[in-house]
PDB file of N, CA and C in Angstrom:
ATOM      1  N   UNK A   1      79.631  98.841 109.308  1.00  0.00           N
ATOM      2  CA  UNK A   1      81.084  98.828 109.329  1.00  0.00           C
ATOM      3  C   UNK A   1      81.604  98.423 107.949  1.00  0.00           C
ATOM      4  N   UNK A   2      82.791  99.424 107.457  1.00  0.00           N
ATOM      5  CA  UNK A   2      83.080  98.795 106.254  1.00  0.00           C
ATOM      6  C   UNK A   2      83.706  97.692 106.354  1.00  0.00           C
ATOM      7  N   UNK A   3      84.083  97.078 104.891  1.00  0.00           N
ATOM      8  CA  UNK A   3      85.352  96.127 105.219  1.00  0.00           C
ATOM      9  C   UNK A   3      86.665  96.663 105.190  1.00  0.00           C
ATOM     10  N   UNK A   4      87.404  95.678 105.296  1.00  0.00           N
ATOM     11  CA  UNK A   4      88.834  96.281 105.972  1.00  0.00           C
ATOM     12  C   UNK A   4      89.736  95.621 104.446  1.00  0.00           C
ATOM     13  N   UNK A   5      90.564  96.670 104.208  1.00  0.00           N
ATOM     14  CA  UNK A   5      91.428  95.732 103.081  1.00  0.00           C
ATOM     15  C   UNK A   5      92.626  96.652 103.372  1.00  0.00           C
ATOM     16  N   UNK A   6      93.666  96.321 102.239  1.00  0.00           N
ATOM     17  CA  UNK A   6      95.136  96.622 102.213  1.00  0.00           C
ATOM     18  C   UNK A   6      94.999  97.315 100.251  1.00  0.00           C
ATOM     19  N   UNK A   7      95.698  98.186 100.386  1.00  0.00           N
ATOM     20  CA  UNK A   7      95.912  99.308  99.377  1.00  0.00           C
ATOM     21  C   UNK A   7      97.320  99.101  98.776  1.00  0.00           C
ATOM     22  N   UNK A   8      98.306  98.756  98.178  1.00  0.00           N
ATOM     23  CA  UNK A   8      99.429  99.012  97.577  1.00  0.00           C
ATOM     24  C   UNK A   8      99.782 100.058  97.293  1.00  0.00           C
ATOM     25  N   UNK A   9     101.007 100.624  97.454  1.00  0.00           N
ATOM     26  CA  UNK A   9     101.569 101.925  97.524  1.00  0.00           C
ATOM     27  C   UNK A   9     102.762 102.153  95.944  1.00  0.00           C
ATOM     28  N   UNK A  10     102.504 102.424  95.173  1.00  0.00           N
ATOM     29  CA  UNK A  10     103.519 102.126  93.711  1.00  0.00           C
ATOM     30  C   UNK A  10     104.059 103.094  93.333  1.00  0.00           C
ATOM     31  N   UNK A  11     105.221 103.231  93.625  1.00  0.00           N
ATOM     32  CA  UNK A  11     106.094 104.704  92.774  1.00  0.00           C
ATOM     33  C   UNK A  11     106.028 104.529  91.771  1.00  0.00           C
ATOM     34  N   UNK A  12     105.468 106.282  91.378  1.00  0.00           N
ATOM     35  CA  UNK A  12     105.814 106.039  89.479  1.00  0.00           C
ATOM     36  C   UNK A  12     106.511 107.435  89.464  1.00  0.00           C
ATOM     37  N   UNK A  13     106.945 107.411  87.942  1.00  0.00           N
ATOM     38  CA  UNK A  13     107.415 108.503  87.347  1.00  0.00           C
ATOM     39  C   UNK A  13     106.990 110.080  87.042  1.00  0.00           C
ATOM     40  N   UNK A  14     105.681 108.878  86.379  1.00  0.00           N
ATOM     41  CA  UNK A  14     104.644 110.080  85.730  1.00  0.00           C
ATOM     42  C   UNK A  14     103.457 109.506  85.919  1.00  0.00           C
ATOM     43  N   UNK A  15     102.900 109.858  86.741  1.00  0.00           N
ATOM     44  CA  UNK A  15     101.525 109.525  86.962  1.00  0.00           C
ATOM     45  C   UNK A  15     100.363 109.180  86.126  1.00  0.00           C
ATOM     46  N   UNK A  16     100.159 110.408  85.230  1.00  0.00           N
ATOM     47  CA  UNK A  16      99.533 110.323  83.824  1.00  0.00           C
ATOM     48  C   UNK A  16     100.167 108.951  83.038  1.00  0.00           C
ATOM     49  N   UNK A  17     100.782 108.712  82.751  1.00  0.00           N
ATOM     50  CA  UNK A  17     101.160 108.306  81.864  1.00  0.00           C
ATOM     51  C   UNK A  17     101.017 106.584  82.498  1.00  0.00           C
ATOM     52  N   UNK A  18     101.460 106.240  83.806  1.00  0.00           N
ATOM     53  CA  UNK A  18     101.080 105.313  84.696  1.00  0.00           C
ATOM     54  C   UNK A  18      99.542 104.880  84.923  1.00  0.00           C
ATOM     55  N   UNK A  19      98.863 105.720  84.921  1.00  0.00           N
ATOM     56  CA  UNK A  19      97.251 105.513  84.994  1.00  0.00           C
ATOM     57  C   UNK A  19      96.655 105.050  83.636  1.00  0.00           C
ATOM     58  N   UNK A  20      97.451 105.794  82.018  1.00  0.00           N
ATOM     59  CA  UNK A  20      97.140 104.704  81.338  1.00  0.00           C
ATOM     60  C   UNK A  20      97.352 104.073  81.069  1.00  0.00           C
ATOM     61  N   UNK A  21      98.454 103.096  81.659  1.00  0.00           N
ATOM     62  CA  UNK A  21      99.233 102.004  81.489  1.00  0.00           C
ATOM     63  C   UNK A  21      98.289 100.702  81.859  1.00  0.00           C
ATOM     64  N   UNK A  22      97.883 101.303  83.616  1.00  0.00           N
ATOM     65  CA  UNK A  22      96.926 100.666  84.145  1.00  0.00           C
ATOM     66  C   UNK A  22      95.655 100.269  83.588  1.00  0.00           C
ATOM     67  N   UNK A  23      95.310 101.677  82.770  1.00  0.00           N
ATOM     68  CA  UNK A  23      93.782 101.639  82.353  1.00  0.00           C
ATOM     69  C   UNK A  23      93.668 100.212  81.420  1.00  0.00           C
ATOM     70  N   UNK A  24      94.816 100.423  81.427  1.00  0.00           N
ATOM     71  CA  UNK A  24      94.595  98.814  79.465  1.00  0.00           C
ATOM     72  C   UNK A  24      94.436  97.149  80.735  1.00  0.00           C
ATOM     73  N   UNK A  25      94.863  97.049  82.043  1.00  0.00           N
ATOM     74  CA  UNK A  25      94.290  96.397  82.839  1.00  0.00           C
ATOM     75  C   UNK A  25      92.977  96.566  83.163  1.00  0.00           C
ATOM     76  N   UNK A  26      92.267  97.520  83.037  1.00  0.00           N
ATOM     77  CA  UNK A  26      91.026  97.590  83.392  1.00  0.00           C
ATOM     78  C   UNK A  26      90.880  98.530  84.455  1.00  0.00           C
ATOM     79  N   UNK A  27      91.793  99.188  85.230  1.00  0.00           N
ATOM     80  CA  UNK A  27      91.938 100.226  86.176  1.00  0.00           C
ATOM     81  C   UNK A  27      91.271 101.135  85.504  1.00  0.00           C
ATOM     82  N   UNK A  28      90.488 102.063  86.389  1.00  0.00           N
ATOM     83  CA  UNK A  28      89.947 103.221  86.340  1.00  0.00           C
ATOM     84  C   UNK A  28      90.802 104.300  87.316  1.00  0.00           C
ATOM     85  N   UNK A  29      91.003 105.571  86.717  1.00  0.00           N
ATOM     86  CA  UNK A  29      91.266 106.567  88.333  1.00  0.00           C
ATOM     87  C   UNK A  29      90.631 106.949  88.701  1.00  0.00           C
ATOM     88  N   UNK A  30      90.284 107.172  90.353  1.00  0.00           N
ATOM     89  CA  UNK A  30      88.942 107.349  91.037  1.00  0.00           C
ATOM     90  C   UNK A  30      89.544 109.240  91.155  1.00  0.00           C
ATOM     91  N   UNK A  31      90.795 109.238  91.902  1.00  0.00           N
ATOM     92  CA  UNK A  31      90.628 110.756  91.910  1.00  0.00           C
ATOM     93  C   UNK A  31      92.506 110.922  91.740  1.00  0.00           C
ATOM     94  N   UNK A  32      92.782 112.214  92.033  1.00  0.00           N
ATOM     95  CA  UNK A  32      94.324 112.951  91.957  1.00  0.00           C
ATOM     96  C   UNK A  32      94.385 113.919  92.797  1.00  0.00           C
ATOM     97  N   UNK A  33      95.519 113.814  94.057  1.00  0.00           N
ATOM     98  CA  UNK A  33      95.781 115.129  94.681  1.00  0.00           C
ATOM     99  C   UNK A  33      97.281 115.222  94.192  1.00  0.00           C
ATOM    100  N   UNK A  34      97.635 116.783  94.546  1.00  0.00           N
ATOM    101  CA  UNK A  34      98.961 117.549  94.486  1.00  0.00           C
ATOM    102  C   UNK A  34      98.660 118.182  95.705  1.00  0.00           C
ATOM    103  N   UNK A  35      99.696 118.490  96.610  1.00  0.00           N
ATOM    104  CA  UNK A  35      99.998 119.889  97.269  1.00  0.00           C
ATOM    105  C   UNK A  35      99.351 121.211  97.087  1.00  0.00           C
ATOM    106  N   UNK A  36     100.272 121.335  95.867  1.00  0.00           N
ATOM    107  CA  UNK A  36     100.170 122.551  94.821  1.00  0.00           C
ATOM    108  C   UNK A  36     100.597 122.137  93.804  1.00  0.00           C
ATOM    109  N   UNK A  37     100.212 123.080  92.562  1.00  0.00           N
ATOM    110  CA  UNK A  37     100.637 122.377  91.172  1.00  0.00           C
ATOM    111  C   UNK A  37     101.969 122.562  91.008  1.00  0.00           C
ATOM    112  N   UNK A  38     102.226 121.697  90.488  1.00  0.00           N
ATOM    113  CA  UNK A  38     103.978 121.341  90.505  1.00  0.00           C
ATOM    114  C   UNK A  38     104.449 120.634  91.308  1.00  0.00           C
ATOM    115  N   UNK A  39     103.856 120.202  92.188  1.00  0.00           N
ATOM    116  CA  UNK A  39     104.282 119.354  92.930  1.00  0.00           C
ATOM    117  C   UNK A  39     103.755 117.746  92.586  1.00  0.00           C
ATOM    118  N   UNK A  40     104.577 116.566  92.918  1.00  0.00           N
ATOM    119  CA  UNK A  40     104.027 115.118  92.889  1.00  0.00           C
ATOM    120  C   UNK A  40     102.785 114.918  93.115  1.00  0.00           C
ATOM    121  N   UNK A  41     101.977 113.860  92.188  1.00  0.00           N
ATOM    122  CA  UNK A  41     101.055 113.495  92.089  1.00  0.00           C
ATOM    123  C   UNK A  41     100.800 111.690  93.159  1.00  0.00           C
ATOM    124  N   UNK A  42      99.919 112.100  94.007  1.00  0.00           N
ATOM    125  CA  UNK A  42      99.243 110.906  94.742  1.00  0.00           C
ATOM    126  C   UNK A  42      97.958 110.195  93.794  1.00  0.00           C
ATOM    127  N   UNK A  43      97.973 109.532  93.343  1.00  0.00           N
ATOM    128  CA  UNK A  43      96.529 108.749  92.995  1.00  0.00           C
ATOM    129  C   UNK A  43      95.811 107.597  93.224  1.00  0.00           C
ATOM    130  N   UNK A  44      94.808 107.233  92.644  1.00  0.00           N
ATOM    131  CA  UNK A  44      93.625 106.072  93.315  1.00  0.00           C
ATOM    132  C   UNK A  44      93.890 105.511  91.313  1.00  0.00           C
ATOM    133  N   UNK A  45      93.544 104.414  91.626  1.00  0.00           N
ATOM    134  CA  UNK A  45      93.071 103.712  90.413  1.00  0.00           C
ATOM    135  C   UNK A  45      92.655 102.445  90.769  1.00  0.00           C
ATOM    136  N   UNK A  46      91.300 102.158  90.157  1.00  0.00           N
ATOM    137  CA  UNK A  46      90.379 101.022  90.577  1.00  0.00           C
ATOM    138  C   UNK A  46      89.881 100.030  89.750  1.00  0.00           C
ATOM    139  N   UNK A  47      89.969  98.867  89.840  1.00  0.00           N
ATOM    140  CA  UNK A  47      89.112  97.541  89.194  1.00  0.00           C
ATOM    141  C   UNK A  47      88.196  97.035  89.460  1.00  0.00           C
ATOM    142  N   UNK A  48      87.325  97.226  90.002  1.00  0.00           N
ATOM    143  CA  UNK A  48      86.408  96.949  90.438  1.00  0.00           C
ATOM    144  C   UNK A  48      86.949  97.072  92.111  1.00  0.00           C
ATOM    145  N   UNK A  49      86.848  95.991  93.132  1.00  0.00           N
ATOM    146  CA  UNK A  49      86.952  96.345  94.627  1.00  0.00           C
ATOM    147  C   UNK A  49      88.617  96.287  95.032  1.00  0.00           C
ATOM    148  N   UNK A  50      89.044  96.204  93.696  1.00  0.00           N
ATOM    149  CA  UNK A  50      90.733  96.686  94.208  1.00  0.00           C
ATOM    150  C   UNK A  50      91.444  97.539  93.597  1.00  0.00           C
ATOM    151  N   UNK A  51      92.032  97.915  94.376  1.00  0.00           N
ATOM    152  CA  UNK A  51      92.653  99.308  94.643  1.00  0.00           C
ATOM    153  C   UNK A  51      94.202  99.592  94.557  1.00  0.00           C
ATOM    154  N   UNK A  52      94.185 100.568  93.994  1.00  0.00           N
ATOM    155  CA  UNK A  52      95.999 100.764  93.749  1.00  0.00           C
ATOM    156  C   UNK A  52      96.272 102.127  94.263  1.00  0.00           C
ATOM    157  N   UNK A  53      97.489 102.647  94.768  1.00  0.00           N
ATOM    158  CA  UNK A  53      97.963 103.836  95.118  1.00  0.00           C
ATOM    159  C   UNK A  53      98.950 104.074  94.016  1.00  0.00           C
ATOM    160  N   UNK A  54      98.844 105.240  93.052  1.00  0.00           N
ATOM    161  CA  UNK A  54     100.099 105.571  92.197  1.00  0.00           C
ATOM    162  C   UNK A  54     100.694 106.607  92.629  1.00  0.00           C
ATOM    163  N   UNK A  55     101.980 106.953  93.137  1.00  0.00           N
ATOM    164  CA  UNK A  55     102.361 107.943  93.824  1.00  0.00           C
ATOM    165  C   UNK A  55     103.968 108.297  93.089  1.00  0.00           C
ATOM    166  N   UNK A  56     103.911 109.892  93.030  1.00  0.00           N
ATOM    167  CA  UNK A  56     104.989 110.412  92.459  1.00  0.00           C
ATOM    168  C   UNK A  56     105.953 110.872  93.679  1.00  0.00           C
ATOM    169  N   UNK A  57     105.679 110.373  95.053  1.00  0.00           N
ATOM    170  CA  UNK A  57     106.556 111.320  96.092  1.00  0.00           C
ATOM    171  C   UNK A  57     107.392 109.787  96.255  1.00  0.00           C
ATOM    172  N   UNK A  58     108.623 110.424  96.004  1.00  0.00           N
ATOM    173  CA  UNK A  58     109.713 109.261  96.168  1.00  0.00           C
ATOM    174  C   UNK A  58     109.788 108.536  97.505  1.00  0.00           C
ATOM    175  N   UNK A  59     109.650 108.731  98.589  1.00  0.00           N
ATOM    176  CA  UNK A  59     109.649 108.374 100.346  1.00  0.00           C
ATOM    177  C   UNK A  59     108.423 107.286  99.844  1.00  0.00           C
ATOM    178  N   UNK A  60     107.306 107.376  99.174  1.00  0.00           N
ATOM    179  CA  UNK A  60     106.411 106.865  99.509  1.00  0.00           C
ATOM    180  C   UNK A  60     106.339 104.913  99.477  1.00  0.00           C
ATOM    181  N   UNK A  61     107.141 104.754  98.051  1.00  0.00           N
ATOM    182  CA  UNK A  61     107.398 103.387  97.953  1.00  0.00           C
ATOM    183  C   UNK A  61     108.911 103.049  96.946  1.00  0.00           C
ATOM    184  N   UNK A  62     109.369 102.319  97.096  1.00  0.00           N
ATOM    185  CA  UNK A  62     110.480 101.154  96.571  1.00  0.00           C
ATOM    186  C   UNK A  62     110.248 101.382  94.994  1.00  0.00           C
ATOM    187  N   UNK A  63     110.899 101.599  94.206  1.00  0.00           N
ATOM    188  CA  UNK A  63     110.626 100.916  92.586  1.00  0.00           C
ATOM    189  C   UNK A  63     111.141  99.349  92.649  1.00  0.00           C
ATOM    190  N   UNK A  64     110.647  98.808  91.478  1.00  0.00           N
ATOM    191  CA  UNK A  64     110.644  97.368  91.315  1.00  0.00           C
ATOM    192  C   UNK A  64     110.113  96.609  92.743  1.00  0.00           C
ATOM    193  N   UNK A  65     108.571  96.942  93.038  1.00  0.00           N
ATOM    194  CA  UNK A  65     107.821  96.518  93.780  1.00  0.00           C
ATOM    195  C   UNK A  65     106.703  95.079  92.930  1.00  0.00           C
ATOM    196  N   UNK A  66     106.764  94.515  93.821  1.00  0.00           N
ATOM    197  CA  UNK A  66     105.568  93.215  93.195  1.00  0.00           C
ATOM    198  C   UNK A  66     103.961  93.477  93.658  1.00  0.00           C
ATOM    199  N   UNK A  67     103.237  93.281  93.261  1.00  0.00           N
ATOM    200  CA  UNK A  67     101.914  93.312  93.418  1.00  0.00           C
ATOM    201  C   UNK A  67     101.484  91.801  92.681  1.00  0.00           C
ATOM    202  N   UNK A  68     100.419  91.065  93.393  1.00  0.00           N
ATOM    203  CA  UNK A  68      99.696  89.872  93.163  1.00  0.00           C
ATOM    204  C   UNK A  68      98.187  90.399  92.381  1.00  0.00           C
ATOM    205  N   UNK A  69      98.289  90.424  91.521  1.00  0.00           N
ATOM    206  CA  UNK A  69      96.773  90.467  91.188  1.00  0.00           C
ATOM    207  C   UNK A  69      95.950  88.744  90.675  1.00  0.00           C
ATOM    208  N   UNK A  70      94.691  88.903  90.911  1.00  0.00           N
ATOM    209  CA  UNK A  70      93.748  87.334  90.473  1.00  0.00           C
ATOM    210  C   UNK A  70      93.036  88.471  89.778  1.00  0.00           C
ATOM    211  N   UNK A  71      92.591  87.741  88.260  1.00  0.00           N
ATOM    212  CA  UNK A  71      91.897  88.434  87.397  1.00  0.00           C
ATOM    213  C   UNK A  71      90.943  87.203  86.259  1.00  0.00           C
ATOM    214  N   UNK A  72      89.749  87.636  86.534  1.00  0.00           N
ATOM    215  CA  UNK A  72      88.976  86.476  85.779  1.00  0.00           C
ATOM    216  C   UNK A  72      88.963  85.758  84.562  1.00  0.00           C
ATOM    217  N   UNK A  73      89.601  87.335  83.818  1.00  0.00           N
ATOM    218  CA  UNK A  73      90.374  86.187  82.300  1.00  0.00           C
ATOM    219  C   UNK A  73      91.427  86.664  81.935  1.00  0.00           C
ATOM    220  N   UNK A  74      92.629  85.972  82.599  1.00  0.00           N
ATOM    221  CA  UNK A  74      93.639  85.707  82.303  1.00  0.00           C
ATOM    222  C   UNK A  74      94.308  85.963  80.599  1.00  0.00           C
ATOM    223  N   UNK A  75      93.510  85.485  79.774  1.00  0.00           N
ATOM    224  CA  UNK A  75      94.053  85.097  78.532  1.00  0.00           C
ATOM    225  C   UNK A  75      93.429  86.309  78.171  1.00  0.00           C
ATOM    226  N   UNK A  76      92.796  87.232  78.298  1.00  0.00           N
ATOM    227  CA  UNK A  76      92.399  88.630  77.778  1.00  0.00           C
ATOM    228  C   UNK A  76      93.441  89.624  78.580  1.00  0.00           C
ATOM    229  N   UNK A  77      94.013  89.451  78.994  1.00  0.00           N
ATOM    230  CA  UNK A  77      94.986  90.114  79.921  1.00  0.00           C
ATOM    231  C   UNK A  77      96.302  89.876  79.378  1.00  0.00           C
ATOM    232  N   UNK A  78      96.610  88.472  78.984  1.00  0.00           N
ATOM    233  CA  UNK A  78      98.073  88.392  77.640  1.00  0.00           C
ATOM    234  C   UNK A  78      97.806  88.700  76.475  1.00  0.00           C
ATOM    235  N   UNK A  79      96.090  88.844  75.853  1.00  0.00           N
ATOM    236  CA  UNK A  79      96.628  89.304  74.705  1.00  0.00           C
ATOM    237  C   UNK A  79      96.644  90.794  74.686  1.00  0.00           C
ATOM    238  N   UNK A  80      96.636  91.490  75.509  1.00  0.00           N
ATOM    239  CA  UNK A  80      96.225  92.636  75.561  1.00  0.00           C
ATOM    240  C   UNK A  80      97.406  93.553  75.951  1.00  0.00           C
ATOM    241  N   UNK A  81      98.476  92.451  76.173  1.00  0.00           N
ATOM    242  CA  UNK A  81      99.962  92.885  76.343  1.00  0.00           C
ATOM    243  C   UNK A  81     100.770  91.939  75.774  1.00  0.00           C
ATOM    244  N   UNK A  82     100.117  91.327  74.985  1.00  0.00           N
ATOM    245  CA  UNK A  82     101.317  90.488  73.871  1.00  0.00           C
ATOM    246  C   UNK A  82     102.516  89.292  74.829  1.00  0.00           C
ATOM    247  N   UNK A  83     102.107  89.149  75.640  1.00  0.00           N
ATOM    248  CA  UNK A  83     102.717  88.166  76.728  1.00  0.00           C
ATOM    249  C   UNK A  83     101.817  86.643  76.527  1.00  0.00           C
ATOM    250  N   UNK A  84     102.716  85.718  77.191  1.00  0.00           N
ATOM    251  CA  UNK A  84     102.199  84.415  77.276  1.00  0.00           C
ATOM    252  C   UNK A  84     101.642  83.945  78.521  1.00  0.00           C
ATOM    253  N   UNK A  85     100.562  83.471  78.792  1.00  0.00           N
ATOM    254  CA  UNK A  85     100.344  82.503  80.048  1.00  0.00           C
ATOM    255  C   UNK A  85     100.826  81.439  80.485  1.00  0.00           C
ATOM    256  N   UNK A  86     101.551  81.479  81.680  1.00  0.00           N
ATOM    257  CA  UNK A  86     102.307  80.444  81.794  1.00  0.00           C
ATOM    258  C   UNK A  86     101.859  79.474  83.339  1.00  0.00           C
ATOM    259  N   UNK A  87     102.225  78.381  82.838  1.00  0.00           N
ATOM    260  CA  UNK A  87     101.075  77.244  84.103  1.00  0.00           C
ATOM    261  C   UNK A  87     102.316  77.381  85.300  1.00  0.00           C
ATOM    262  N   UNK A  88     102.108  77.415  86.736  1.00  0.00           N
ATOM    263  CA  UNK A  88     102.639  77.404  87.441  1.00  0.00           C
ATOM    264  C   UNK A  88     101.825  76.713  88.360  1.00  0.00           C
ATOM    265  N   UNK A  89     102.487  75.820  89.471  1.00  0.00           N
ATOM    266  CA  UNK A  89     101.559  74.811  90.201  1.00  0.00           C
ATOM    267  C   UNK A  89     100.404  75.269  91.102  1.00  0.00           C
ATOM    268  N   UNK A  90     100.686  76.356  90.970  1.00  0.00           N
ATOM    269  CA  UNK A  90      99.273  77.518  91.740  1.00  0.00           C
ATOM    270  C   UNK A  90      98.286  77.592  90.884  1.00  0.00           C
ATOM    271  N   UNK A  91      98.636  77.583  89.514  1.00  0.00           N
ATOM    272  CA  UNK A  91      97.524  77.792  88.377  1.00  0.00           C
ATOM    273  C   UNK A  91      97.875  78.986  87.140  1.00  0.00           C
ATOM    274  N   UNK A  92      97.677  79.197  86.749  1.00  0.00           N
ATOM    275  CA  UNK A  92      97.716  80.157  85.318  1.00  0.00           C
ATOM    276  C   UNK A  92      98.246  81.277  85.433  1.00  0.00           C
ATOM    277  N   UNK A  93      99.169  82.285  85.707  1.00  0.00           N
ATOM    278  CA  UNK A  93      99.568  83.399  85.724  1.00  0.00           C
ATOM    279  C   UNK A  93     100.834  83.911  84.605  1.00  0.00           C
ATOM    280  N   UNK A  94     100.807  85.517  84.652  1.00  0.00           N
ATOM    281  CA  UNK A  94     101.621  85.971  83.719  1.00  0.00           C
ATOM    282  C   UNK A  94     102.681  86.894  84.642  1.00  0.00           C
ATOM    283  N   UNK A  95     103.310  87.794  84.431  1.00  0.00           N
ATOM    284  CA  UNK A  95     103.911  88.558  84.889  1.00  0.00           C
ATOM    285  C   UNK A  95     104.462  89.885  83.580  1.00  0.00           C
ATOM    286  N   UNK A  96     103.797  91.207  84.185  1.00  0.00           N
ATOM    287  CA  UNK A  96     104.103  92.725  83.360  1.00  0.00           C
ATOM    288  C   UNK A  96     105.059  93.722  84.238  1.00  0.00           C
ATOM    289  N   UNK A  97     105.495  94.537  83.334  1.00  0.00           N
ATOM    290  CA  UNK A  97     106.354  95.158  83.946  1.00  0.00           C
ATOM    291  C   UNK A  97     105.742  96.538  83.839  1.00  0.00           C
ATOM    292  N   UNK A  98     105.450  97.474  85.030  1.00  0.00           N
ATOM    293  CA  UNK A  98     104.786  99.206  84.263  1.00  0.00           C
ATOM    294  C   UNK A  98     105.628  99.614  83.824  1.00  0.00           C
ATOM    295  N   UNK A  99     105.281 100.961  83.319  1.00  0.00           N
ATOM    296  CA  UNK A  99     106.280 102.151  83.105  1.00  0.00           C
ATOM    297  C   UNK A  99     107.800 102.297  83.658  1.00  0.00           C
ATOM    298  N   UNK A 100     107.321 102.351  85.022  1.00  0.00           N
ATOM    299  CA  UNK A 100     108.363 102.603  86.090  1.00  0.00           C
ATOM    300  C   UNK A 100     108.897 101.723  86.284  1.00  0.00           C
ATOM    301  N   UNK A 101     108.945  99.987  85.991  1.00  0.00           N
ATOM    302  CA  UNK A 101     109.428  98.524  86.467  1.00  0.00           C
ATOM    303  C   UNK A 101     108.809  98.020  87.819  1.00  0.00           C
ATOM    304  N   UNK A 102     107.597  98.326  88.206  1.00  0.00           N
ATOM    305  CA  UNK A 102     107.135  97.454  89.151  1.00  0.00           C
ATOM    306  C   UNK A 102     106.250  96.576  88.464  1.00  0.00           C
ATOM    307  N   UNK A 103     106.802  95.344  89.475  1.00  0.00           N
ATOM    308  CA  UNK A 103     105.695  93.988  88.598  1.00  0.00           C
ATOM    309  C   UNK A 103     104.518  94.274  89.113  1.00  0.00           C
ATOM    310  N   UNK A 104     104.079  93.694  88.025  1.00  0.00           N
ATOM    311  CA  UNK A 104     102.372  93.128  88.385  1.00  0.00           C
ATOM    312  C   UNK A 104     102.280  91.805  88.045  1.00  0.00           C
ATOM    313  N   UNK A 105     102.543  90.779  88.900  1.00  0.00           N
ATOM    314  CA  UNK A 105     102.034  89.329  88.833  1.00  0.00           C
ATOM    315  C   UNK A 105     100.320  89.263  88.906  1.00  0.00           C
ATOM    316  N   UNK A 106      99.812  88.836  87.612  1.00  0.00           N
ATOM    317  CA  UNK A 106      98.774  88.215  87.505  1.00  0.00           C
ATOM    318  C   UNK A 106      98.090  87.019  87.195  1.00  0.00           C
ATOM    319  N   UNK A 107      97.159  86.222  88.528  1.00  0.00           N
ATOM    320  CA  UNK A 107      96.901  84.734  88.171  1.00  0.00           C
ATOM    321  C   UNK A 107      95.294  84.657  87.885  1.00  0.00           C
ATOM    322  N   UNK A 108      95.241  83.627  87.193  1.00  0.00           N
ATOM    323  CA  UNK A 108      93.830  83.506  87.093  1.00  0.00           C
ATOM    324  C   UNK A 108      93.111  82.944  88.612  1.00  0.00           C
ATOM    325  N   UNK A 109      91.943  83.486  88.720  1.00  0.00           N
ATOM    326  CA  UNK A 109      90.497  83.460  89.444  1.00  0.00           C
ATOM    327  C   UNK A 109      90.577  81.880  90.062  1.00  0.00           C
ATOM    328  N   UNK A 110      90.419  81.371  91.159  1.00  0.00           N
ATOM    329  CA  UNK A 110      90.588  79.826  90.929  1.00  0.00           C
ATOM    330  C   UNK A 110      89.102  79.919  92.394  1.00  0.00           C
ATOM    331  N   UNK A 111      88.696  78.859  91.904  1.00  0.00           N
ATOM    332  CA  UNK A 111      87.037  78.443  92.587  1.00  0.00           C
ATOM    333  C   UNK A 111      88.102  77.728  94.289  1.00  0.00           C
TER     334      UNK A 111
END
């Protein structure tokens, strides 16, 4: 039996251009469907065992959506977007904005 998890659903603009936004997080894209060409792009993009949905069909999600990410080094993740780490009583996190304006809150890894 696999395990069971939850997927995030993220409107974007431009898909392409969203996947390499991601990639500089460390996301990979696993695959891309269309309909037909010309039509909105659905996609996968992966970090290791988590998972993102990037989707160009407007119904599918909200813009200016939040996502929680935990990521093991934190401080390679601000410099890599020119942002600061900031201490919050949970522990170390930053906050980015994509392409499209959905956050990505990211905290550091905590034991």
């Amino acid at each position: 039996m696999s395990a069971e998890e939850v997927i995030p659903i993220l409107r974007v603009g431009d898909a392409a251009e969203a996947v390499g936004w991601y990639a500089r997080l460390g996301f990979v894209q696993r695959w891309e469907h269309r309909f037909e060409p010309g039509l909105p792009v659905f996609t996968e993009v992966a970090r290791g065992r988590v998972r993102l949905y990037l989707s160009e069909h407007e119904g599918d999600a909200r813009p200016d959506t939040l996502v929680y990410l935990r990521v093991a080094d934190i401080d390679a993740v601000a410099a890599e977007f020119g942002v600061r780490v900031e201490e919050a009583p949970w522990g170390r996190e930053l906050e980015l904005r994509d392409p499209d304006g959905n956050r990505i809150r990211a905290g550091e890894v905590r034991d």
